[in-house]
Protein backbone atom coordinates (compact mmCIF):
# COMPACT_ATOMS: atom_id res chain seq x y z
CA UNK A 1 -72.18 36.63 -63.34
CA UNK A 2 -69.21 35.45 -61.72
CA UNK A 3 -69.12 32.13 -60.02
CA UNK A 4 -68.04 33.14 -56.97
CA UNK A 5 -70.80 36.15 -56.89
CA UNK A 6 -73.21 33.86 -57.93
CA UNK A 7 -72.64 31.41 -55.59
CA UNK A 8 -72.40 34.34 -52.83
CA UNK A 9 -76.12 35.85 -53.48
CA UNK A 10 -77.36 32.26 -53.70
CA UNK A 11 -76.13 31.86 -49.75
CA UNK A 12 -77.79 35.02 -49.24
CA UNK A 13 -81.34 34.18 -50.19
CA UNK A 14 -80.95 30.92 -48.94
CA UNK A 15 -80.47 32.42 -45.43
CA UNK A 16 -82.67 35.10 -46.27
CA UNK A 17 -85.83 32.26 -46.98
CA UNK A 18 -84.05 30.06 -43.55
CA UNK A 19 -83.24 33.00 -41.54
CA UNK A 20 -83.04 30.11 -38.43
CA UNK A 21 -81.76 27.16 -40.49
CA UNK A 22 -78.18 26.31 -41.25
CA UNK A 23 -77.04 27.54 -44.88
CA UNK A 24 -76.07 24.01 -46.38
CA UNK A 25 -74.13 23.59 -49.76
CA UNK A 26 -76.65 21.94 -51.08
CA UNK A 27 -78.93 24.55 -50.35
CA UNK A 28 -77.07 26.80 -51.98
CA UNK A 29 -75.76 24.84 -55.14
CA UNK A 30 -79.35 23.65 -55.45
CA UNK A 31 -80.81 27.68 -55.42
CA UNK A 32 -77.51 28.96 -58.17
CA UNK A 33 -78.13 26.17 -60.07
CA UNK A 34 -74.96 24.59 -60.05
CA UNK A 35 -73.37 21.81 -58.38
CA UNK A 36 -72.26 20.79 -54.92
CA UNK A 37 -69.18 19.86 -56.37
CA UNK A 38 -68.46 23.30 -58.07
CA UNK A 39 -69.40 25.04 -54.79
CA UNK A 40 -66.65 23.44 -52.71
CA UNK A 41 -64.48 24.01 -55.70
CA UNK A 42 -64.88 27.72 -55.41
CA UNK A 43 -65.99 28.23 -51.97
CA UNK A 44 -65.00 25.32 -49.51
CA UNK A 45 -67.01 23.66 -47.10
CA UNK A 46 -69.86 24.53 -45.01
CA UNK A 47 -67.79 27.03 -43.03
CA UNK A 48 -66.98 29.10 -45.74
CA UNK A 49 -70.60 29.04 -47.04
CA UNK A 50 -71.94 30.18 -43.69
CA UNK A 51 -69.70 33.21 -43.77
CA UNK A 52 -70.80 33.98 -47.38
CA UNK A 53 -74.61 33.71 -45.49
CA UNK A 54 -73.85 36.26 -42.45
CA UNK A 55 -74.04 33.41 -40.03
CA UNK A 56 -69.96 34.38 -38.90
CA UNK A 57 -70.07 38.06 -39.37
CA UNK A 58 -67.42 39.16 -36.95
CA UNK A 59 -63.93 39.12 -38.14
CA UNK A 60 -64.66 37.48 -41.53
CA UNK A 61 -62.03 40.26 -43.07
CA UNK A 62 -59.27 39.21 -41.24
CA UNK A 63 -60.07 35.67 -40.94
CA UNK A 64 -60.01 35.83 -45.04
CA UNK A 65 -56.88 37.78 -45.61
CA UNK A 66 -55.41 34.93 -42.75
CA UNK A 67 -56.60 32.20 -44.65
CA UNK A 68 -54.67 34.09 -47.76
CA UNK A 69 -51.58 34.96 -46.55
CA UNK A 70 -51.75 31.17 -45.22
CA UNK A 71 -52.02 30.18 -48.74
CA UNK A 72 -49.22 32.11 -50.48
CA UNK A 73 -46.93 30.57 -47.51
CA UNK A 74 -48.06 27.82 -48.49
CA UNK A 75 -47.89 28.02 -51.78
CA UNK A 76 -44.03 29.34 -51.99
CA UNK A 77 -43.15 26.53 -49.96
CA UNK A 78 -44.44 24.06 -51.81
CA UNK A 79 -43.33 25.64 -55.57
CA UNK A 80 -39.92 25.88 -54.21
CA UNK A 81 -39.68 22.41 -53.13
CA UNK A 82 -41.19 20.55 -56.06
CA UNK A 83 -41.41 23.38 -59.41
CA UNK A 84 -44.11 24.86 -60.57
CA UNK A 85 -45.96 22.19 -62.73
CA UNK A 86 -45.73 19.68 -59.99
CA UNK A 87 -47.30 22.12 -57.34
CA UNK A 88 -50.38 21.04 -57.43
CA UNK A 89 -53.66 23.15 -55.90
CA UNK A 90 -53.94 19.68 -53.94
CA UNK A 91 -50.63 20.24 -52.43
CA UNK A 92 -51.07 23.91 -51.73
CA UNK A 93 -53.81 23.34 -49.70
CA UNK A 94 -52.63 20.79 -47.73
CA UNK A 95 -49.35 22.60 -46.93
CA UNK A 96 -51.82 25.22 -45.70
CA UNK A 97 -53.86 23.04 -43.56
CA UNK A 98 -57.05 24.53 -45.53
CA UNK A 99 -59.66 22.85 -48.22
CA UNK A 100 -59.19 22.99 -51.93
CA UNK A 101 -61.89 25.33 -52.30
CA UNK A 102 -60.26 28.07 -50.09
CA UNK A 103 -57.70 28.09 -52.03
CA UNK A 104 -59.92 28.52 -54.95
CA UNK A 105 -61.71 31.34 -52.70
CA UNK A 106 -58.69 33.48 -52.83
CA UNK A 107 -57.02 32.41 -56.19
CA UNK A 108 -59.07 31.64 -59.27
CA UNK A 109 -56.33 29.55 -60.31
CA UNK A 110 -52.69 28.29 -59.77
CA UNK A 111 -51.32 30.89 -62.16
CA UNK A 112 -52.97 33.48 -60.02
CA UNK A 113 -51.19 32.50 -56.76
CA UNK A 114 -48.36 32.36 -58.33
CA UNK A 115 -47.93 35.44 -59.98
CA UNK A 116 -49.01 37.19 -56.17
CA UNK A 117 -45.92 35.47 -54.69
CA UNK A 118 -43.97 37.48 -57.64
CA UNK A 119 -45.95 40.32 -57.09
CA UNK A 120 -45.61 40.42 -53.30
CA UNK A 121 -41.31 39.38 -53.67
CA UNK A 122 -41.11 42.38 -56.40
CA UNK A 123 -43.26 45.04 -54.17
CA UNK A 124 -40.11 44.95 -51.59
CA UNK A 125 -38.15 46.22 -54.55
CA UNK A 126 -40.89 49.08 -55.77
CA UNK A 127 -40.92 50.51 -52.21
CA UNK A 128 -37.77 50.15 -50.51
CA UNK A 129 -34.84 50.50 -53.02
CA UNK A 130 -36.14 54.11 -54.33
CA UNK A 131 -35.14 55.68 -50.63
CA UNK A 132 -32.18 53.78 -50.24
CA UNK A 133 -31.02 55.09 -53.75
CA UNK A 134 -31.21 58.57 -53.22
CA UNK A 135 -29.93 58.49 -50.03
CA UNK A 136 -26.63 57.06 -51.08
CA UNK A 137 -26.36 59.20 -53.92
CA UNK A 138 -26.84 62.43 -51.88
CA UNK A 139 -24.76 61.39 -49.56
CA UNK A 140 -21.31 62.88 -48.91
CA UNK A 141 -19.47 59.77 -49.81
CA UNK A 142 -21.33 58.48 -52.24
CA UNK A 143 -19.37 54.76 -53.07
CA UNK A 144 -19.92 54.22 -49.11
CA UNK A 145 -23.76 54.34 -49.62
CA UNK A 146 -24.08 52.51 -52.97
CA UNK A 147 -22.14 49.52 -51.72
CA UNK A 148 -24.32 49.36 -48.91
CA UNK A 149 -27.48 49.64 -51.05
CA UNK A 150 -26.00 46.81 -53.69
CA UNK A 151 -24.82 44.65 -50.51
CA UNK A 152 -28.40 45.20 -49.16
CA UNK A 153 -29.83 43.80 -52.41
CA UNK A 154 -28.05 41.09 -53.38
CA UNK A 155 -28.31 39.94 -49.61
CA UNK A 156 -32.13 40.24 -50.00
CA UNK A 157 -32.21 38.15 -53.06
CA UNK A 158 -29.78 35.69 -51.72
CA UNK A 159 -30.80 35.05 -48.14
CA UNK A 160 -33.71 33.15 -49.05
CA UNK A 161 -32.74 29.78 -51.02
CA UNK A 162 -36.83 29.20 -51.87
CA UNK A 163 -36.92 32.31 -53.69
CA UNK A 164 -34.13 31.53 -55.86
CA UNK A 165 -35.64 28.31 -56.72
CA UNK A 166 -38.99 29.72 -57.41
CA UNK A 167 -37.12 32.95 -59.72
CA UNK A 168 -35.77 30.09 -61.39
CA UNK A 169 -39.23 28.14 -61.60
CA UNK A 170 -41.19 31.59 -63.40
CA UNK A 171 -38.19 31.72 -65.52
CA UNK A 172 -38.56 28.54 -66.94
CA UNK A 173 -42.68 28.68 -67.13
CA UNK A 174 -42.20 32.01 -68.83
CA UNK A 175 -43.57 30.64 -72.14
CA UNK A 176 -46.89 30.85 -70.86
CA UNK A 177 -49.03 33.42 -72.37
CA UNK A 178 -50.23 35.02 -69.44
CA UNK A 179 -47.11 34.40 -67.28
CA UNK A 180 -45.11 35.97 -69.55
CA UNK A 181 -47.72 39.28 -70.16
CA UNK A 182 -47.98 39.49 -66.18
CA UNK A 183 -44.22 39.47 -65.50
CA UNK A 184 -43.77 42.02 -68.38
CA UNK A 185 -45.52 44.01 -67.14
CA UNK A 186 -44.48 43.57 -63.77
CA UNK A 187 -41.10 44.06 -64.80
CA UNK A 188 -42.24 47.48 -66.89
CA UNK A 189 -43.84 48.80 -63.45
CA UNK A 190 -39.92 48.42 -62.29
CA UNK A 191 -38.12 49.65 -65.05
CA UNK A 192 -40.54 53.16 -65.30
CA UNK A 193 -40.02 53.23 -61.41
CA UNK A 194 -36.20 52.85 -61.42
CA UNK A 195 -36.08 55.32 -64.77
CA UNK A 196 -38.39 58.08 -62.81
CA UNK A 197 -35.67 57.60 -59.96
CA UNK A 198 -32.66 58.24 -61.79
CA UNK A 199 -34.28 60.98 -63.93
CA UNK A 200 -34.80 62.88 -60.88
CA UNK A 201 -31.59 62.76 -59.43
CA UNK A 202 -30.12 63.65 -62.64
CA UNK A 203 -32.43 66.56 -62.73
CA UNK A 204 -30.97 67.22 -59.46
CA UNK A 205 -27.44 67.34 -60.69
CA UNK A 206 -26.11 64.17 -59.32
CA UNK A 207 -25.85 62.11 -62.20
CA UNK A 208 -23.78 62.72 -65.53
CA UNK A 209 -26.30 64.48 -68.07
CA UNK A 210 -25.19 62.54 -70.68
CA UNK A 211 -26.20 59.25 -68.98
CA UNK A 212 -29.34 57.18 -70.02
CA UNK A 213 -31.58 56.26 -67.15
CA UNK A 214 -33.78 53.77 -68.42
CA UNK A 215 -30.93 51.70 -70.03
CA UNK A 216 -28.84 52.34 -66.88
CA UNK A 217 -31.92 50.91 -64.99
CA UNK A 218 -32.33 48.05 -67.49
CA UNK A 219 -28.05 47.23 -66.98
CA UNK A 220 -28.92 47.43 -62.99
CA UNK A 221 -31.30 45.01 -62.71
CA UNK A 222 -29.86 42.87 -65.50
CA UNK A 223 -26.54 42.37 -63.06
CA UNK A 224 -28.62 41.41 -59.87
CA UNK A 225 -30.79 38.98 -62.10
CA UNK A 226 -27.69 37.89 -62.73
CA UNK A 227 -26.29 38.04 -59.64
CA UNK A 228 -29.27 35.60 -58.44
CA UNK A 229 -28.74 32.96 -61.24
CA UNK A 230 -24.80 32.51 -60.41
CA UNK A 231 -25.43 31.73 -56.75
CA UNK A 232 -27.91 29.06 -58.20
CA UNK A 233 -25.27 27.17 -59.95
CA UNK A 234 -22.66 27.95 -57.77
CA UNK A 235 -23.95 29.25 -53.94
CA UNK A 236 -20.65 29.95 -52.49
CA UNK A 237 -19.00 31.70 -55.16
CA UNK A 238 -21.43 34.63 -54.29
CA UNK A 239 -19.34 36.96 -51.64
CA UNK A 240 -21.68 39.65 -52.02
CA UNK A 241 -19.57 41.92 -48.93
CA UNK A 242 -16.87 41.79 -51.34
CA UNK A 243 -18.77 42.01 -54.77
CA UNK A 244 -21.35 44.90 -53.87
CA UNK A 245 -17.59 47.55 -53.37
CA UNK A 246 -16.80 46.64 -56.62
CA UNK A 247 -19.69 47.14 -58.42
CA UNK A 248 -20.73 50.34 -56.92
CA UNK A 249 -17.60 51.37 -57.93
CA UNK A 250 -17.78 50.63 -61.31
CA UNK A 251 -21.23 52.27 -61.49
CA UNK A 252 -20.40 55.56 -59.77
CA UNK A 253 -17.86 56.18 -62.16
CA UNK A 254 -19.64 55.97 -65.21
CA UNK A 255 -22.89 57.94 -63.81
CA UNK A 256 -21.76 60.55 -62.12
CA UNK A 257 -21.67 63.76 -62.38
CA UNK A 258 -18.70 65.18 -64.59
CA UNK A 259 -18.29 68.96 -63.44
């Protein structure tokens, strides 16, 4: 059984055999057989435990996803300002103002909080550059629209100086094994959704037949990832209200549609 499960139904029949005593962790590590040390690992303190137990039943949802969006604050903060390896759980949970263990509550481990800061930065992407792509396109002046769609994206990725420093952090801890499987196939989710995008609007007639979409997709993304890294080295020799005209340019007239 899972830790966390098993240290959840332990709470339970502990309040269920105390119904008016206080849940304790000892109680409870004592009854799943494991140690007090392992429950505050996982768990927290006593507070934490007594939600597990029923005692806090109202807003225990919301208090939770609270305590987790506290966390990945938290957590991006700190990564940004010290790297990865040195971002200790310790840290994270400080920066939070919460225990150890409620950390661990949320995120089985550091790897796991910080591929959801990836996830959540790279969900902006999934949802909102789709509509903003195929309303430029269809527009009556197309360039117009793309160079406010690239502006709008390399604006995103540069307005926020942590995220830069974090993109760089996963870039360099990409050796790990699960790191790496996680942000390919993060990075698949975007390619197939970017691909599906351009298919359609070449189905539609508004892009060149003859044009690839995945590798198009593959070139796009390439350019902002590179786009990101060059404002790292050098911050101000990103004008992006000049850069984004250009490029659109150059894109629209290789993908579009030759009558």
């Amino acid at each position: 059984m899972d830790i966390k499960k098993k240290i959840k139904a332990a709470a339970k029949q502990v309040k269920q055999a105390h119904p008016s005593g206080k849940v304790s962790v000892s109680n409870v590590a004592r009854t799943a057989g494991i140690s007090r040390q392992t429950v505050y690992r996982h768990i927290g303190g006593k507070g934490q435990v007594g939600r597990l137990a029923g005692n806090q039943p109202t807003e225990v949802g919301v208090a939770d996803e609270k305590s987790r969006d506290r966390i990945l604050s938290a957590a991006y903060k700190t990564i940004s300002q010290v790297g990865y390896a040195a971002a200790t759980v310790d840290k994270i949970a400080a920066e939070a103002g919460l225990t150890k263990g409620a950390v661990y509550w949320h995120f089985a481990t550091k790897k796991d909080l910080f591929l959801a800061i990836l996830e959540k930065r790279l969900a902006h992407r999934l949802i909102e550059y789709p509509k903003y792509a195929h309303a430029a396109v269809k527009s009556a002046d197309v360039l117009p629209g793309l160079a406010t769609m690239l502006s709008d994206q390399i604006s995103f990725a540069l307005s926020d100086p942590d995220w830069q420093k974090i993109y760089l952090s996963y870039l360099l801890h990409g050796q790990d094994k699960d790191i790496a499987k996680r942000l390919h196939e993060l990075y698949t989710v975007l390619i197939n959704s970017g691909t599906a995008l351009l298919s359609k609007m070449q189905k539609d007639g508004l892009l060149d037949q003859r044009v690839d979409t995945r590798q198009l997709t593959m070139i796009w993304t390439a350019v902002l990832d590179g786009i990101v890294l060059a404002s790292l080295r050098s911050p101000s020799s990103i004008d992006y209200k000049l850069l984004a005209p250009q490029l659109a340019r150059i894109f629209w007239e290789g993908i579009k549609r030759r009558d």
